[in-house]
N, C-alpha and C. Protein backbone atom coordinates (compact mmCIF):
# COMPACT_ATOMS: atom_id res chain seq x y z
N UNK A 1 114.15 78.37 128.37
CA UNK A 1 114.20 77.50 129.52
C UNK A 1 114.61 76.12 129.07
N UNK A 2 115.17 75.54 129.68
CA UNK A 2 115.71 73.97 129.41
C UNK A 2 115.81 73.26 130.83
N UNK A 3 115.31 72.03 130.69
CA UNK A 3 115.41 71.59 132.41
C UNK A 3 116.88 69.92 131.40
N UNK A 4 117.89 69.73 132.38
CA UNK A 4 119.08 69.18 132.18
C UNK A 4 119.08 68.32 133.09
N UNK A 5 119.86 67.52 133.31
CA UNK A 5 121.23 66.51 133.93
C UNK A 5 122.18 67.09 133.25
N UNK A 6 122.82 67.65 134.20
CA UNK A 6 124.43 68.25 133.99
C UNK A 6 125.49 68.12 135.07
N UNK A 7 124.87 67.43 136.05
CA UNK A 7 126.06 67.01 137.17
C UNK A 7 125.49 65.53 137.56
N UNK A 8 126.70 65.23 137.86
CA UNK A 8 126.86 63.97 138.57
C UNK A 8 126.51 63.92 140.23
N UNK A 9 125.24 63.95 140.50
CA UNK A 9 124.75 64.52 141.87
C UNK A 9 124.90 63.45 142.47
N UNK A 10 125.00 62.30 142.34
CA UNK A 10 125.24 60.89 142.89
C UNK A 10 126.67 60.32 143.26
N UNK A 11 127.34 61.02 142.74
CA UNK A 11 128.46 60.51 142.20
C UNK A 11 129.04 59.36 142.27
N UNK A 12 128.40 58.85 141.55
CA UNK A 12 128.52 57.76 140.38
C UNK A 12 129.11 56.96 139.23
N UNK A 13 130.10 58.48 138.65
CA UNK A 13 130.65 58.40 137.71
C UNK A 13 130.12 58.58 136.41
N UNK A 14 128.48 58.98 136.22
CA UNK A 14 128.25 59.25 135.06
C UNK A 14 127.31 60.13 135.38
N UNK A 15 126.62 60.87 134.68
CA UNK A 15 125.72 61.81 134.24
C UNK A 15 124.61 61.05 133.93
N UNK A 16 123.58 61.14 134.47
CA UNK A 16 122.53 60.30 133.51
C UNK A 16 121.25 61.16 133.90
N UNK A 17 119.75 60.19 134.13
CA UNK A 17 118.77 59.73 134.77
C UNK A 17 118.67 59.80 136.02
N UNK A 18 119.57 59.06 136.98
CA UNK A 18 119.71 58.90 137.81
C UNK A 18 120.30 59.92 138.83
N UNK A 19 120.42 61.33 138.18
CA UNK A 19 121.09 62.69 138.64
C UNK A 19 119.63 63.45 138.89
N UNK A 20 120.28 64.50 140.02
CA UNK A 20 119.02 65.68 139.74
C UNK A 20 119.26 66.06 138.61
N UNK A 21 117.78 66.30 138.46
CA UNK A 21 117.17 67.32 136.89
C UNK A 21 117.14 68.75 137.62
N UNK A 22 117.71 69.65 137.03
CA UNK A 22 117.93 70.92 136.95
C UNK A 22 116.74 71.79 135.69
N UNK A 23 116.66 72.72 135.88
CA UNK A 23 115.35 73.82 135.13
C UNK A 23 116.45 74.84 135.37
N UNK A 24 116.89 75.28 133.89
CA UNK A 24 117.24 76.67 134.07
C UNK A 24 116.85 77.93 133.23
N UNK A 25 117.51 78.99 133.01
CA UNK A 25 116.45 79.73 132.43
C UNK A 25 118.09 80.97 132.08
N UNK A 26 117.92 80.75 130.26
CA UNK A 26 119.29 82.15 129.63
C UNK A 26 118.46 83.12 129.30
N UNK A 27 119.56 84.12 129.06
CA UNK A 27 119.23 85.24 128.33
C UNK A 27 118.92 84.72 127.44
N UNK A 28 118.42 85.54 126.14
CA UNK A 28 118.09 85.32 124.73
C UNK A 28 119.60 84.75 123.81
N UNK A 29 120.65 85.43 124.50
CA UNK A 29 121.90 84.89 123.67
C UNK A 29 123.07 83.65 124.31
N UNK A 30 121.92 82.90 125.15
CA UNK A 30 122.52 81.89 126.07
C UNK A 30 123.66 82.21 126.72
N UNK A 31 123.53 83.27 127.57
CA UNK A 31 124.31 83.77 128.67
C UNK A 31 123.80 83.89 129.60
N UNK A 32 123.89 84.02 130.95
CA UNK A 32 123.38 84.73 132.36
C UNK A 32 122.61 83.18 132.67
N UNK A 33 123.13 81.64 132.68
CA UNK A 33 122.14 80.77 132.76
C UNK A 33 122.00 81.49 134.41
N UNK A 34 120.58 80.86 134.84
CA UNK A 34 119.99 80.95 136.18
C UNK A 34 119.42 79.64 136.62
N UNK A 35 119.67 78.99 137.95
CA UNK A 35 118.85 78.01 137.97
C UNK A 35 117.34 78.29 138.69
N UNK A 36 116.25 77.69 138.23
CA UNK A 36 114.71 78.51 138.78
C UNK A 36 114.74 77.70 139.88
N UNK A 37 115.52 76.07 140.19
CA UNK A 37 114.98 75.43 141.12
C UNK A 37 116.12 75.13 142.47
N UNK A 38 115.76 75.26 143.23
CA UNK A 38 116.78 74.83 144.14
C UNK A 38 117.69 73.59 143.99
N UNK A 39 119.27 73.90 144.36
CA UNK A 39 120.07 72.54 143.88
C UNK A 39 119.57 71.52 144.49
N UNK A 40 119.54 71.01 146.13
CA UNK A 40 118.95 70.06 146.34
C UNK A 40 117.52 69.53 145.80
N UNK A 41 116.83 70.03 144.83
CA UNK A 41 115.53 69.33 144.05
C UNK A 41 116.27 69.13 143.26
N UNK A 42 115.04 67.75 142.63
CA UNK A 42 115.03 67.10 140.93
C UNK A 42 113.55 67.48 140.40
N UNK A 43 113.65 68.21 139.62
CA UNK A 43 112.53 68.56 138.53
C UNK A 43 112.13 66.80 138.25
N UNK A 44 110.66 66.89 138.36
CA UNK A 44 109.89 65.77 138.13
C UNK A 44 109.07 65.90 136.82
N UNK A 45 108.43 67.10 136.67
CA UNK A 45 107.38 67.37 135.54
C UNK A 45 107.23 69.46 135.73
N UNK A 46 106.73 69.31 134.44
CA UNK A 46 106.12 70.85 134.55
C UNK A 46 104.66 70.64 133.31
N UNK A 47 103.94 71.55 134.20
CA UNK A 47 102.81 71.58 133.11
C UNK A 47 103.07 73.23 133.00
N UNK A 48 102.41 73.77 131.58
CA UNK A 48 101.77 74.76 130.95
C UNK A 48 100.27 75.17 131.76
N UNK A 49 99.89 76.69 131.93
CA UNK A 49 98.79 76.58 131.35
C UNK A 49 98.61 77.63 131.00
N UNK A 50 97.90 77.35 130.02
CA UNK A 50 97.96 78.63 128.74
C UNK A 50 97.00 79.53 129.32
N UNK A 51 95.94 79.44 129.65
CA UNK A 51 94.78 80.23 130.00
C UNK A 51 95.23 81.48 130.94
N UNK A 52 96.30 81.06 131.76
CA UNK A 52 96.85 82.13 132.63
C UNK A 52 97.89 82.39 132.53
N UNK A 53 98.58 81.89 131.40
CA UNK A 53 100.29 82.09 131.32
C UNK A 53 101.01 81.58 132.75
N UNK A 54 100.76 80.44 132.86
CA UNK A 54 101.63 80.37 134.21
C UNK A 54 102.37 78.58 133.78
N UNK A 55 103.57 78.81 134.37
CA UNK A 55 104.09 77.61 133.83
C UNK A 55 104.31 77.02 135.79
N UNK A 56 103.66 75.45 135.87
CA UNK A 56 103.96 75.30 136.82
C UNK A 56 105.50 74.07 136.71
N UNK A 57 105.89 74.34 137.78
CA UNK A 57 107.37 73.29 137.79
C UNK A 57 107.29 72.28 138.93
N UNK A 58 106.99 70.88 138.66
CA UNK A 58 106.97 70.35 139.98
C UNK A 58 108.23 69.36 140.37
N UNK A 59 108.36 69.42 141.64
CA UNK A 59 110.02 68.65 141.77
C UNK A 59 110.14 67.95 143.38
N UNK A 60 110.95 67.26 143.20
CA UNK A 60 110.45 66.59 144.48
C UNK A 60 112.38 66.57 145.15
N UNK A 61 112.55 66.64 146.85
CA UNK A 61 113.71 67.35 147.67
C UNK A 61 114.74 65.98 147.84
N UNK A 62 115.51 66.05 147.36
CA UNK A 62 116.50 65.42 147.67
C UNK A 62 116.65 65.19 149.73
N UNK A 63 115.32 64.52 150.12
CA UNK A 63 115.73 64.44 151.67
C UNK A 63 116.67 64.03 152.24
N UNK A 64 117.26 62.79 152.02
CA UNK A 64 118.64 62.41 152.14
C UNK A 64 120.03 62.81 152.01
N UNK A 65 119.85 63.57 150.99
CA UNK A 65 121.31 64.63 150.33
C UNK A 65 121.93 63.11 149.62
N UNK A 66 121.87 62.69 148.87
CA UNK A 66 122.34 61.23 148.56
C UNK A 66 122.45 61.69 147.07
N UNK A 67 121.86 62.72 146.47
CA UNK A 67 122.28 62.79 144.99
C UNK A 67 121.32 62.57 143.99
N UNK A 68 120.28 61.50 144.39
CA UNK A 68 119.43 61.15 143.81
C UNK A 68 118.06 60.70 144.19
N UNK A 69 116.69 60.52 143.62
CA UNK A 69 115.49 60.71 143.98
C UNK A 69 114.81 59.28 144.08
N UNK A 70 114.38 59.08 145.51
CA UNK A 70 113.30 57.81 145.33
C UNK A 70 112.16 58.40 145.76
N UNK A 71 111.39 57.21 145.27
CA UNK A 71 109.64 57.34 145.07
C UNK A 71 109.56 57.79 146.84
N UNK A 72 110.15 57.43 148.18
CA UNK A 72 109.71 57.47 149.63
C UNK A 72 109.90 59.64 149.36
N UNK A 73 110.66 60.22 148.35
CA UNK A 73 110.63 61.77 148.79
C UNK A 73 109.49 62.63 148.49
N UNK A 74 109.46 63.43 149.16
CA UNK A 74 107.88 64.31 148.67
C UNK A 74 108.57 65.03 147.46
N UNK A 75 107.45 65.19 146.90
CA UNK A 75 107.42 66.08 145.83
C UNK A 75 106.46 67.65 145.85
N UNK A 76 106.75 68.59 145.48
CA UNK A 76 105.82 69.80 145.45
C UNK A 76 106.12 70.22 144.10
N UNK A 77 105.37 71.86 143.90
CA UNK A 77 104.94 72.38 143.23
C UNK A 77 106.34 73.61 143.27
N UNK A 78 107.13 73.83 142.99
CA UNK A 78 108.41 74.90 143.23
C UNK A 78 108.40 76.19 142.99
N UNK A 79 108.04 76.09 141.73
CA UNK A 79 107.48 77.45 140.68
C UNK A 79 106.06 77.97 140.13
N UNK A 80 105.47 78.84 140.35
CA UNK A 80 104.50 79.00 139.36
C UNK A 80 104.08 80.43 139.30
């Protein structure tokens, strides 16, 4: 699993910070990428927890469609 900035969701002209964060998930021989989170989210955080094997992913919705995330968007829980 690897969570990225790999598009210019703002477009902006650069790739940064300031892009959705993407979570995706390869095969073992980095093929078949998948994305776990919906394009309109930005991955915010993920915790572990070991006790139950459950990885949670939390990310908050691009409400605007604008490319990028302010503090006024909700955030949830996406994956777990």
């Amino acid at each position: 699993m690897i969570s990225a900035y790999d598009e210019d969701s703002n477009k902006d002209g650069f790739i940064n910070q300031n892009d959705l964060r993407r979570f995706y998930v390869f095969d073992l021989d980095g093929s078949n990428k998948q994305n776990l989170v919906p394009s309109d989210y930005s991955v915010i955080s993920s915790e572990y927890d070991c006790a139950n094997d459950f990885m949670y992913v939390f990310a908050q919705l691009d409400e605007n469609k604008n490319g990028q995330i302010e503090q006024t968007e909700k955030s949830s829980c996406v994956l777990d």
